[in-house]
C-alpha atoms as a PDB file:
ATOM      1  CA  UNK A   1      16.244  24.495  14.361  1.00  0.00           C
ATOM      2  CA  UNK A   2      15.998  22.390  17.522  1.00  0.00           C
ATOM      3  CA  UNK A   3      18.656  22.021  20.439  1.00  0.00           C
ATOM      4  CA  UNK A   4      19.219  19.456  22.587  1.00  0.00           C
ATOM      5  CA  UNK A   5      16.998  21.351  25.814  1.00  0.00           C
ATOM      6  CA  UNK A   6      14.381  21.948  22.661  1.00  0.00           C
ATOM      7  CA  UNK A   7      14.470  17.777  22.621  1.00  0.00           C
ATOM      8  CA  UNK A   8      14.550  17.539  26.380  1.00  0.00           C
ATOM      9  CA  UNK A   9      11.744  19.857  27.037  1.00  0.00           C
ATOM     10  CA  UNK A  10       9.694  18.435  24.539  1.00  0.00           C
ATOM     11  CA  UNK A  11      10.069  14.710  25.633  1.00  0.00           C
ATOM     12  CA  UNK A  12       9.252  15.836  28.786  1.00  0.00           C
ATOM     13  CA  UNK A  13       5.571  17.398  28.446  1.00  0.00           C
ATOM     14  CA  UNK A  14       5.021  15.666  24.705  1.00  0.00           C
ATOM     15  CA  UNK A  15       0.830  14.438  24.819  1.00  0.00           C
ATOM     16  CA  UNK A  16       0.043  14.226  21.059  1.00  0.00           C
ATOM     17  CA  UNK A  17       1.631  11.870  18.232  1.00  0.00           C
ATOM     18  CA  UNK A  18       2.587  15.153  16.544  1.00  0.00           C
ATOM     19  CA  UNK A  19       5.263  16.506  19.156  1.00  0.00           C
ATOM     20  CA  UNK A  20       7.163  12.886  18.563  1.00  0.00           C
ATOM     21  CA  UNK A  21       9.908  14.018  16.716  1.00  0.00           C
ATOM     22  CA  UNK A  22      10.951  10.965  14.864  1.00  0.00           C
ATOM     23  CA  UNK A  23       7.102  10.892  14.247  1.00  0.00           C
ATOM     24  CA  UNK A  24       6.578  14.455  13.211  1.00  0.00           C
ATOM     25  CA  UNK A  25      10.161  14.087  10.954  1.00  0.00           C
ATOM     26  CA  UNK A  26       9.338  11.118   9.116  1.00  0.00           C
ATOM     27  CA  UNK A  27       5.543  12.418   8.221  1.00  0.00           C
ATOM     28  CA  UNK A  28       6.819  15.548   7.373  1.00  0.00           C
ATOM     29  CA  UNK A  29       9.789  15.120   5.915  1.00  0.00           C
ATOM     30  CA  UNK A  30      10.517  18.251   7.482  1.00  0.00           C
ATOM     31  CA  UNK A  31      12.814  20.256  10.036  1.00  0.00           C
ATOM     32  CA  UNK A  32      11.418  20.518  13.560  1.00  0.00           C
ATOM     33  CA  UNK A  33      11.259  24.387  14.932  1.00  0.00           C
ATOM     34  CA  UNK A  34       9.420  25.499  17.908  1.00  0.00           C
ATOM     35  CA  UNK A  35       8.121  28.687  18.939  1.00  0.00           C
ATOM     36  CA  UNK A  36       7.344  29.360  22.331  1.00  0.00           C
ATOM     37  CA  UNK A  37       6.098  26.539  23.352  1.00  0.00           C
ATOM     38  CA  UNK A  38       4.443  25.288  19.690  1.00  0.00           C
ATOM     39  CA  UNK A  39       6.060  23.058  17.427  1.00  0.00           C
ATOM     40  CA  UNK A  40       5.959  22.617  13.470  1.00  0.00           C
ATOM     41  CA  UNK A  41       7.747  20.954  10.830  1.00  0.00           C
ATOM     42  CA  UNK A  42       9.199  23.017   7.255  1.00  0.00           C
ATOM     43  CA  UNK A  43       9.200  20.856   4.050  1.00  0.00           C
ATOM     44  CA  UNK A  44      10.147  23.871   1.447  1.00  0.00           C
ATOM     45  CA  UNK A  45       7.629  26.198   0.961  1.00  0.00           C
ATOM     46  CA  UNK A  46       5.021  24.520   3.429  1.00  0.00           C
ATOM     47  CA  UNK A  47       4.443  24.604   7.580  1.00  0.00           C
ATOM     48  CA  UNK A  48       2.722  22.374   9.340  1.00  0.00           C
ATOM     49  CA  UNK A  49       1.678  24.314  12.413  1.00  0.00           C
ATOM     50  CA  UNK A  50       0.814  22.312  15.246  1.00  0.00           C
ATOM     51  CA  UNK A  51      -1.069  24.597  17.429  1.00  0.00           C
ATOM     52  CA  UNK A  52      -1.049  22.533  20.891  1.00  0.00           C
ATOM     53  CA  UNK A  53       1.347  24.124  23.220  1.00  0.00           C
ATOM     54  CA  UNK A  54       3.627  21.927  25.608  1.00  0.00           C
ATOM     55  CA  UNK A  55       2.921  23.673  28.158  1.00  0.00           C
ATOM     56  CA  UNK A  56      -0.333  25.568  29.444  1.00  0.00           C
ATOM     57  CA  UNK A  57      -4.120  25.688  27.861  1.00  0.00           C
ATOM     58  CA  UNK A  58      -4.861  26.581  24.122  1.00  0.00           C
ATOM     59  CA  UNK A  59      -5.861  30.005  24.028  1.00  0.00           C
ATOM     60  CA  UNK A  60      -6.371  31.444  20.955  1.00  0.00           C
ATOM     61  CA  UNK A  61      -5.033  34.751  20.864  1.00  0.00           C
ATOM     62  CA  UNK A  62      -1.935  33.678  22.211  1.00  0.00           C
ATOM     63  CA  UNK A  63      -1.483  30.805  19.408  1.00  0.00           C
ATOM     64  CA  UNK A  64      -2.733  33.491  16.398  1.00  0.00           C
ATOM     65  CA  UNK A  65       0.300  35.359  17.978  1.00  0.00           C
ATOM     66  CA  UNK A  66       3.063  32.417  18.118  1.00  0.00           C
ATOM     67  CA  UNK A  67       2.004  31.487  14.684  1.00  0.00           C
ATOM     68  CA  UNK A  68       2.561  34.948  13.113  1.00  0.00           C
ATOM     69  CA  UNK A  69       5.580  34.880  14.881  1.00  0.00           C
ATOM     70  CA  UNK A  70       6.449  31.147  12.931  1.00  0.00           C
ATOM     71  CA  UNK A  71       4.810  32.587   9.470  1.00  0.00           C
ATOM     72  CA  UNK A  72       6.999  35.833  10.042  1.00  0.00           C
ATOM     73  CA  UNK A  73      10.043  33.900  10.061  1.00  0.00           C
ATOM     74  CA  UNK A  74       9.803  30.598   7.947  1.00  0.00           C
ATOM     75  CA  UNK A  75       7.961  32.456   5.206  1.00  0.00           C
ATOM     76  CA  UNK A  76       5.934  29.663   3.788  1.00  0.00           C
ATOM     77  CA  UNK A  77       3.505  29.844   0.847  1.00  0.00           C
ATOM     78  CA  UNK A  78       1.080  26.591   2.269  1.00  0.00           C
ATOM     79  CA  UNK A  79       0.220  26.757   5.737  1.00  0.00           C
ATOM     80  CA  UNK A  80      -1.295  23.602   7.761  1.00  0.00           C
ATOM     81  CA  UNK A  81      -2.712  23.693  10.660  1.00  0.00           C
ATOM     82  CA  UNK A  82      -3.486  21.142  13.360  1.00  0.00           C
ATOM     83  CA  UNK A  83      -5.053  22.918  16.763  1.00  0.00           C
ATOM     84  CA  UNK A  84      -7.973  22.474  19.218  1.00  0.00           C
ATOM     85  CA  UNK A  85      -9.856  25.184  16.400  1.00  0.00           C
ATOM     86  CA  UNK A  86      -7.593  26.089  12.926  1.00  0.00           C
ATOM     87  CA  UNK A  87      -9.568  29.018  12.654  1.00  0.00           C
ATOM     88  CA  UNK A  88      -6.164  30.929  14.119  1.00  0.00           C
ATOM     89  CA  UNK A  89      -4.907  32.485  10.787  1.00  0.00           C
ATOM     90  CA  UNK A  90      -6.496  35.028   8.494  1.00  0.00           C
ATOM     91  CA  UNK A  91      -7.893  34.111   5.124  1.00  0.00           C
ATOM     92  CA  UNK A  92      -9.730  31.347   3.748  1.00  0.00           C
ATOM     93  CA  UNK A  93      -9.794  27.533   4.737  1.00  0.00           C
ATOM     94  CA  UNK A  94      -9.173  24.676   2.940  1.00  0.00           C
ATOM     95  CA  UNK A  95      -9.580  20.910   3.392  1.00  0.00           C
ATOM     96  CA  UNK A  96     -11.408  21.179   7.152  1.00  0.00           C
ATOM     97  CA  UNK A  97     -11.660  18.073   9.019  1.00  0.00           C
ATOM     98  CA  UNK A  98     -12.526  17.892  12.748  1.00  0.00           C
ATOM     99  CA  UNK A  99     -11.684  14.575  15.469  1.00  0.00           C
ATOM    100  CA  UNK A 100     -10.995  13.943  18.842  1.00  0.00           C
ATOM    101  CA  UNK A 101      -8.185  12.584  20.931  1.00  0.00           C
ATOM    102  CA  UNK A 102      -8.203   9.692  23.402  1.00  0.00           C
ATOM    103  CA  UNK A 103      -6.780   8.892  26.334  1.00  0.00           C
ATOM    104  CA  UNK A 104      -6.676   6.435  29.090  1.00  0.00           C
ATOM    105  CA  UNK A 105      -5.121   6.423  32.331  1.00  0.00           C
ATOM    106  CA  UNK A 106      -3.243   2.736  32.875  1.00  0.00           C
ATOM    107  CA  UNK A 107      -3.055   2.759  36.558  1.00  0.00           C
ATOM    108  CA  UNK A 108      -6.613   3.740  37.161  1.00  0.00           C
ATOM    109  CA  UNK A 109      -8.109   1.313  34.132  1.00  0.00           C
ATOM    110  CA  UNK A 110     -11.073  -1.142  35.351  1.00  0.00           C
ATOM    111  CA  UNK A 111     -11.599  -2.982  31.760  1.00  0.00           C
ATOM    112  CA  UNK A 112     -14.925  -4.145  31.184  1.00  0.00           C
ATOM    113  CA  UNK A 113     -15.900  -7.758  31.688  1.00  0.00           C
ATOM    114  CA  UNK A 114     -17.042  -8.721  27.957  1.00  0.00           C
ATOM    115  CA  UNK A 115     -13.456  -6.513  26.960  1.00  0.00           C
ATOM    116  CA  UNK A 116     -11.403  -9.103  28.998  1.00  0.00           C
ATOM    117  CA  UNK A 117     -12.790 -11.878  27.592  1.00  0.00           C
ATOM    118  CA  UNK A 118     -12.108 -11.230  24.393  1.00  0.00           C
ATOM    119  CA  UNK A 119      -8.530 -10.816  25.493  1.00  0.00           C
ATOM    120  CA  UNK A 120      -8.771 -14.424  26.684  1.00  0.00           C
ATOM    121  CA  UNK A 121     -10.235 -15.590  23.495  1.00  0.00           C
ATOM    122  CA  UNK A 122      -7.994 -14.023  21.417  1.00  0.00           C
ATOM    123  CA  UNK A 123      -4.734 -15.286  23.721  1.00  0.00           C
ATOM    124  CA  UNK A 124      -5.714 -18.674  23.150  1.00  0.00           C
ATOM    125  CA  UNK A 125      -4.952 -18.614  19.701  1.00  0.00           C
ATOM    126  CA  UNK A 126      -2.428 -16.131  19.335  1.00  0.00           C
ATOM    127  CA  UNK A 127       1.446 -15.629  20.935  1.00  0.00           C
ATOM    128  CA  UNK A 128       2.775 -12.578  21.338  1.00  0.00           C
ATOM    129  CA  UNK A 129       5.809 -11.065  20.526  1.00  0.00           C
ATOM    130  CA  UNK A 130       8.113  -7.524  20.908  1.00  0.00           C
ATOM    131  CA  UNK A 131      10.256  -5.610  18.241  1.00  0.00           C
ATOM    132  CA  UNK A 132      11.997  -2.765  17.213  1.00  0.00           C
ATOM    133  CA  UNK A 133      11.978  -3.583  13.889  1.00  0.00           C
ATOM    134  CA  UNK A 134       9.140  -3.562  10.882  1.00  0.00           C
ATOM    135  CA  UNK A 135      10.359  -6.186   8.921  1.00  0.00           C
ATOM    136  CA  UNK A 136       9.464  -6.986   5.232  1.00  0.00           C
ATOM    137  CA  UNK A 137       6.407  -9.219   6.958  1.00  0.00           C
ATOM    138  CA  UNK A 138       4.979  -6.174   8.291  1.00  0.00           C
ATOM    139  CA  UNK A 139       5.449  -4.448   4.975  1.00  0.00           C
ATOM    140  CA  UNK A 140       3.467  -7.190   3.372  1.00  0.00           C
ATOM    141  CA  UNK A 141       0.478  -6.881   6.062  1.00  0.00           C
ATOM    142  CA  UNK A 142       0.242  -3.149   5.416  1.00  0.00           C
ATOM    143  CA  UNK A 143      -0.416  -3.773   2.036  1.00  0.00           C
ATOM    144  CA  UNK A 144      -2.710  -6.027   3.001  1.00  0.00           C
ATOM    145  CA  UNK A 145      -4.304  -3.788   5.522  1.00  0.00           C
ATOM    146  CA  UNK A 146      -4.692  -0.581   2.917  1.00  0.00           C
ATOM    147  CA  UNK A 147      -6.345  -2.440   0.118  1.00  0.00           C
ATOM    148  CA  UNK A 148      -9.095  -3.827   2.517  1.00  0.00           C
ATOM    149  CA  UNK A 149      -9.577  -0.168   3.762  1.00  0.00           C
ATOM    150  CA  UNK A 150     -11.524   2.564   1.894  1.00  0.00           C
ATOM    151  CA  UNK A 151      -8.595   4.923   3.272  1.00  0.00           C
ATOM    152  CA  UNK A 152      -7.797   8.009   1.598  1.00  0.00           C
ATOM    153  CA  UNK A 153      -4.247   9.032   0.195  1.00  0.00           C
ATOM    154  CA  UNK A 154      -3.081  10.501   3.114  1.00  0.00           C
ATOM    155  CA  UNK A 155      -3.935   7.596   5.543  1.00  0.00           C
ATOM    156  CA  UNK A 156      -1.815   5.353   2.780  1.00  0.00           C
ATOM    157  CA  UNK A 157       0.919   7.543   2.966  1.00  0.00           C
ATOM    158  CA  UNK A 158       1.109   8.009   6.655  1.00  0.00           C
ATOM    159  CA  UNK A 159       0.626   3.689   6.673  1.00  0.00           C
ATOM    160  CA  UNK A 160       3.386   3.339   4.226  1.00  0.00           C
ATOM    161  CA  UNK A 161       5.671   5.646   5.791  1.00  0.00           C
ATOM    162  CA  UNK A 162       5.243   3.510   8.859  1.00  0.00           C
ATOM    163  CA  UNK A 163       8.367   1.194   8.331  1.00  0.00           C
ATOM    164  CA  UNK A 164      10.548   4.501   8.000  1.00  0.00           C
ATOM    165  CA  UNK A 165       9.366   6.023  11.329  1.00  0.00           C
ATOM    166  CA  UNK A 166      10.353   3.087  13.196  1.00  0.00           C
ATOM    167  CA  UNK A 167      13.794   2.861  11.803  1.00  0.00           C
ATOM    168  CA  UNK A 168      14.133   6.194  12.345  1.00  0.00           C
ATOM    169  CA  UNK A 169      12.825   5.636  16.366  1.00  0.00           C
ATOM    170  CA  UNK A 170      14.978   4.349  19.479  1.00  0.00           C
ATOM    171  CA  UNK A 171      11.525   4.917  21.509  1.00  0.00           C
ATOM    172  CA  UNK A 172       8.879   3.264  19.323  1.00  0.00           C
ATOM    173  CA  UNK A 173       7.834  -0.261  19.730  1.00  0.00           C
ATOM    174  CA  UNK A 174       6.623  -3.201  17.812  1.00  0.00           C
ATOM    175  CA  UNK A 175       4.070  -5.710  19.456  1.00  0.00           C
ATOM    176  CA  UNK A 176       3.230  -8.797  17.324  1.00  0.00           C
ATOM    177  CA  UNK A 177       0.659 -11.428  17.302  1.00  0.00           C
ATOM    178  CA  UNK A 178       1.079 -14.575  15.393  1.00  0.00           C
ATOM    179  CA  UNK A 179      -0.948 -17.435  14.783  1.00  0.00           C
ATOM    180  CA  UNK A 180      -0.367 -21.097  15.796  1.00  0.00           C
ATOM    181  CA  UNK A 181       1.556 -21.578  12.448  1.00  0.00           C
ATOM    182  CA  UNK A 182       4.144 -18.737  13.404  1.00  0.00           C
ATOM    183  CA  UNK A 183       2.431 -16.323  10.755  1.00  0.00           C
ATOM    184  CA  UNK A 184       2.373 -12.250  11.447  1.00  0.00           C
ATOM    185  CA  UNK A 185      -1.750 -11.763  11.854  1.00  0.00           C
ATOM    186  CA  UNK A 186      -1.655  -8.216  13.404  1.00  0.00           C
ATOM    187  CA  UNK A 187       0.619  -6.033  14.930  1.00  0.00           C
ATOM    188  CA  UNK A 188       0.875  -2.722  16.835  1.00  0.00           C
ATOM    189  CA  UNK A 189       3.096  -0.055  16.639  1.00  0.00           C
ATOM    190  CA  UNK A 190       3.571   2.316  19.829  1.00  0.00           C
ATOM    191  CA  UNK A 191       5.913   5.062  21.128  1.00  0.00           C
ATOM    192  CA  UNK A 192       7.501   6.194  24.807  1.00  0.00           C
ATOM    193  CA  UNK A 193       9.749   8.676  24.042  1.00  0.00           C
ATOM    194  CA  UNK A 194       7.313  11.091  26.361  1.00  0.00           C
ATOM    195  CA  UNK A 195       7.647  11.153  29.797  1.00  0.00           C
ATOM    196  CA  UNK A 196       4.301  11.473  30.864  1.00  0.00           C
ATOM    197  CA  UNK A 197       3.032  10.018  28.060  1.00  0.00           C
ATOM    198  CA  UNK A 198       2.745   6.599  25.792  1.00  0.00           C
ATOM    199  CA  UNK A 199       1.203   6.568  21.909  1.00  0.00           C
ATOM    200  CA  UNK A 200      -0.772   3.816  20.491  1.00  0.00           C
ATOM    201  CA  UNK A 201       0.345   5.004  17.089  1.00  0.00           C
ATOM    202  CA  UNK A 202      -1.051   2.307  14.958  1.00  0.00           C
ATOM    203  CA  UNK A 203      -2.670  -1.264  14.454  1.00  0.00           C
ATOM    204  CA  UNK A 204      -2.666  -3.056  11.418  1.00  0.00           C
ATOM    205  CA  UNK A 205      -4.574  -6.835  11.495  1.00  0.00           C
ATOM    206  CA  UNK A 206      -5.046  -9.002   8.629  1.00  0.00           C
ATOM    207  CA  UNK A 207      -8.874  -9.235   7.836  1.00  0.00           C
ATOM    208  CA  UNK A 208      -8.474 -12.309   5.940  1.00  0.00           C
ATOM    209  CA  UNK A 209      -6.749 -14.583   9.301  1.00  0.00           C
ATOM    210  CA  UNK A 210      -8.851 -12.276  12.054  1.00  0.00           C
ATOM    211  CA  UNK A 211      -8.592 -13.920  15.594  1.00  0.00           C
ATOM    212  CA  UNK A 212     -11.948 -12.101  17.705  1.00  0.00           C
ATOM    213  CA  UNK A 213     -10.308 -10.190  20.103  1.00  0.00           C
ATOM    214  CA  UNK A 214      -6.392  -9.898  18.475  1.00  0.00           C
ATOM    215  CA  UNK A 215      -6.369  -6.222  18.714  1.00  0.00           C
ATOM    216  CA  UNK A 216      -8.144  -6.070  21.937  1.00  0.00           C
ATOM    217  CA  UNK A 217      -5.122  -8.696  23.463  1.00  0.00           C
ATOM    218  CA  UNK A 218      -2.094  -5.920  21.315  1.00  0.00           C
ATOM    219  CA  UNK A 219      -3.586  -3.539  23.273  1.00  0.00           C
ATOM    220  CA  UNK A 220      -3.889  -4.561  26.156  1.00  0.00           C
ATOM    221  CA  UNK A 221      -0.069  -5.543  26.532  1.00  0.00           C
ATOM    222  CA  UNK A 222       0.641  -2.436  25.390  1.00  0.00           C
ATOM    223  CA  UNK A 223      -1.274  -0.731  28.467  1.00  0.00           C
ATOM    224  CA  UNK A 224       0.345  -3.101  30.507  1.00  0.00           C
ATOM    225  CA  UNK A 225       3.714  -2.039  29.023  1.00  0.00           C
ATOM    226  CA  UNK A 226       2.662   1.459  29.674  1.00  0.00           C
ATOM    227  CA  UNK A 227       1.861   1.008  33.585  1.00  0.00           C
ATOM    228  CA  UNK A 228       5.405  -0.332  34.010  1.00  0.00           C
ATOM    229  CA  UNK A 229       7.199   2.242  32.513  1.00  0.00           C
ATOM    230  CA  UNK A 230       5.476   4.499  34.655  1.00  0.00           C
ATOM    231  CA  UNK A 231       3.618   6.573  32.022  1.00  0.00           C
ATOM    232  CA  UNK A 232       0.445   8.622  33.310  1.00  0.00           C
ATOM    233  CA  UNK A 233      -1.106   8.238  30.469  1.00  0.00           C
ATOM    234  CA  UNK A 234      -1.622   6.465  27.179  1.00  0.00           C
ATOM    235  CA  UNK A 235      -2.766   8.758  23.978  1.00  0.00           C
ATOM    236  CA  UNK A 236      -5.020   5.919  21.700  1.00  0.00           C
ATOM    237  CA  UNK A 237      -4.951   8.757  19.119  1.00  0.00           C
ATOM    238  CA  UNK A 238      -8.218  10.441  16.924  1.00  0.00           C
ATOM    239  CA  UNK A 239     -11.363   8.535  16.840  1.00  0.00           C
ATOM    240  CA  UNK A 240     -11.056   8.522  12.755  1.00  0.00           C
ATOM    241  CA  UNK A 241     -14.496   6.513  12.407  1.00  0.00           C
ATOM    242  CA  UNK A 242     -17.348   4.971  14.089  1.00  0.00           C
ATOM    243  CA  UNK A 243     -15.880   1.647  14.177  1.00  0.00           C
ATOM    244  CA  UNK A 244     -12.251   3.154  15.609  1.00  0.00           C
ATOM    245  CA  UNK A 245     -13.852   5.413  18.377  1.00  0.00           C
ATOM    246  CA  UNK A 246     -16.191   2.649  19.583  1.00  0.00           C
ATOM    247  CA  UNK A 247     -12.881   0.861  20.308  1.00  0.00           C
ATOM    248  CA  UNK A 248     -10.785   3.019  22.222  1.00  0.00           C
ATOM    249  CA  UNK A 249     -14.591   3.956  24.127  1.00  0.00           C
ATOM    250  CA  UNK A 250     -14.867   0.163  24.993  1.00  0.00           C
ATOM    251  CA  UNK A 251     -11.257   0.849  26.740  1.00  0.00           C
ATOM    252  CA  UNK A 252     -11.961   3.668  28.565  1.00  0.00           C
ATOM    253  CA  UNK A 253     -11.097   6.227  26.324  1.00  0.00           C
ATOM    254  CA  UNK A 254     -12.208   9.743  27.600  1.00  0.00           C
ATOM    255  CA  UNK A 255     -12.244  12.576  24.750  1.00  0.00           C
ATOM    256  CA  UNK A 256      -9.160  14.899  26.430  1.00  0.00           C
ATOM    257  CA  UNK A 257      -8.677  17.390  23.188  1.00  0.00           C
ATOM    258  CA  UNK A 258     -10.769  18.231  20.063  1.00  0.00           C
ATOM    259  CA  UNK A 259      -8.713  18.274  17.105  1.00  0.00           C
ATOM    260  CA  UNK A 260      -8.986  20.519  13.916  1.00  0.00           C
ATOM    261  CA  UNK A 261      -7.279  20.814  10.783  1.00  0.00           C
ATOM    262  CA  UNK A 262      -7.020  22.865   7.544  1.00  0.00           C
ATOM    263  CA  UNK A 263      -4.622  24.413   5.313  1.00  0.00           C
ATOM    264  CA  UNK A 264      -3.886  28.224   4.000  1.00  0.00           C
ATOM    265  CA  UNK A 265      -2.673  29.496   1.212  1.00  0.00           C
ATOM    266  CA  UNK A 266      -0.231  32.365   1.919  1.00  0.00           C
ATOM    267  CA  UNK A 267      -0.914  35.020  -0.675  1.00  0.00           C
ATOM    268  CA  UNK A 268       3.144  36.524  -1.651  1.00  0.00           C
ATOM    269  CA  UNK A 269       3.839  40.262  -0.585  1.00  0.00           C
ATOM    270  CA  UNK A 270       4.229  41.904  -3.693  1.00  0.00           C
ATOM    271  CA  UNK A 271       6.839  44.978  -4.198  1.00  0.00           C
ATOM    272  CA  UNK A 272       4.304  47.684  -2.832  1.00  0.00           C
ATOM    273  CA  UNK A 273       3.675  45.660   0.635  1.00  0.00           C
ATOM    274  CA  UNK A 274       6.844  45.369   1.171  1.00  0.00           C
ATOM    275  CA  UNK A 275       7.384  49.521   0.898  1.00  0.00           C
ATOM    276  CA  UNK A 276       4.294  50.120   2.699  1.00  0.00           C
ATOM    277  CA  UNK A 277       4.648  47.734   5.583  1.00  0.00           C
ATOM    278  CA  UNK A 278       8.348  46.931   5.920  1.00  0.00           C
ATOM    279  CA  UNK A 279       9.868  43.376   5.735  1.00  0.00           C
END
């Protein structure tokens, strides 16, 4: 269960995607808890553990501890994990994958020369445009987007859950581009309900109208929209692939946390556990 201070004090030191709560809620579709200063998300009998505190460094011991503590008292029988190392629960692994974070810092950015002028190029031939709202349009260039990907079914589900997340959002953002004929060619999709903090949470083009340089211009309006507002920095999310982490590299990006996750399955305590050990 979260309070209002719980949503307070996690707006205000919030750094990853996954302590967004409309975010985290929608993905989920689960109910926010935090312990000490960890949050995770319940959907039945699973727990998605995010193991990045709010506040302080990752140290293991001290996580393995909070998440007993969460395990303890939610009782799940699937356990995920998302940390700087998932290797903070006993028992065996499953499904490992390993990333990295990005950040920039929009006050102190100096974008490259060849970077700007793709912004040029691609302002030429594009107008840009601010939302709230994911409108059947975007729906359609999702689709779009997915079946020119090799993306696996979580990456569809987390696109395709996109439209819900915004509705859901009074903090996340829509930035459009559109062609000279008025038509929807790319958009981004960002959040600023952190105080320190801004998201570049996704960005969807259409490969079959791609303006050079679209997603370089989204961007950079959306760093420009970040300076503004006064955010320290902006988190362009997990590298994902060659192609996405030479992107947010071009822009500055510095690595700021590794990123690890895997799931557990809880074993049940049978009848003689409970006798031996207590509840």
């Amino acid at each position: 269960m979260i309070t209002e201070s719980d949503i307070e004090y996690i707006n205000t030191n919030a750094y990853l995607p996954e302590h967004v709560l409309d975010y985290g809620i929608t993905m989920s579709k689960g109910e926010p808890y935090l312990f000490d200063s960890c949050m995770c998300y319940r959907k039945e009998d699973t727990l998605i553990f995010v193991g990045y505190p709010l506040e302080g460094l990752f140290n293991k011991e001290n996580i393995k501890r909070t998440l007993e503590v969460a395990v303890r008292t939610l009782k799940p029988a699937r356990l995920d994990v998302i940390a700087p190392s998932c290797d903070i629960y006993g028992g065996e692994r499953y499904g490992y994958v390993s990333d990295r974070y990005y950040r920039i810092r929009p006050a102190d950015l100096k974008i490259p020369s060849k970077v700007k002028n793709m912004v040029k190029r691609a302002s030429r031939e594009v107008i840009v445009e601010h939302s709230t709202v994911l409108s059947d349009e975007h729906k359609g260039l999702i689709s779009i987007f997915l079946k020119g990907h090799n993306v696996n079914s979580e990456t569809k589900y987390i696109f395709n859950s996109m439209p819900a997340y915004v509705s859901t959002s009074k903090t996340a953002r829509v930035i459009n581009a559109r062609d000279v004929h008025g038509r929807l060619i790319a958009f981004d999709v960002a959040e600023f309900a952190s105080e320190k903090y801004a998201f570049y949470m996704f960005n969807v083009v259409d490969y079959r109208n791609l303006v050079p340089g679209v997603s370089d211009l989204l961007l950079m309006e959306l760093i420009n929209i970040a300076e503004k507002e006064g955010k320290v920095f902006l988190n362009l999310g997990l590298g994902i692939n060659k192609g996405v982490a030479f992107f947010k590299e071009k822009w500055g990006g510095e690595v700021f946390q590794p990123y690890e996750y895997c799931f557990y399955q809880i074993k049940k305590r049978g009848i003689i556990d409970f006798i031996l050990h207590g509840l």
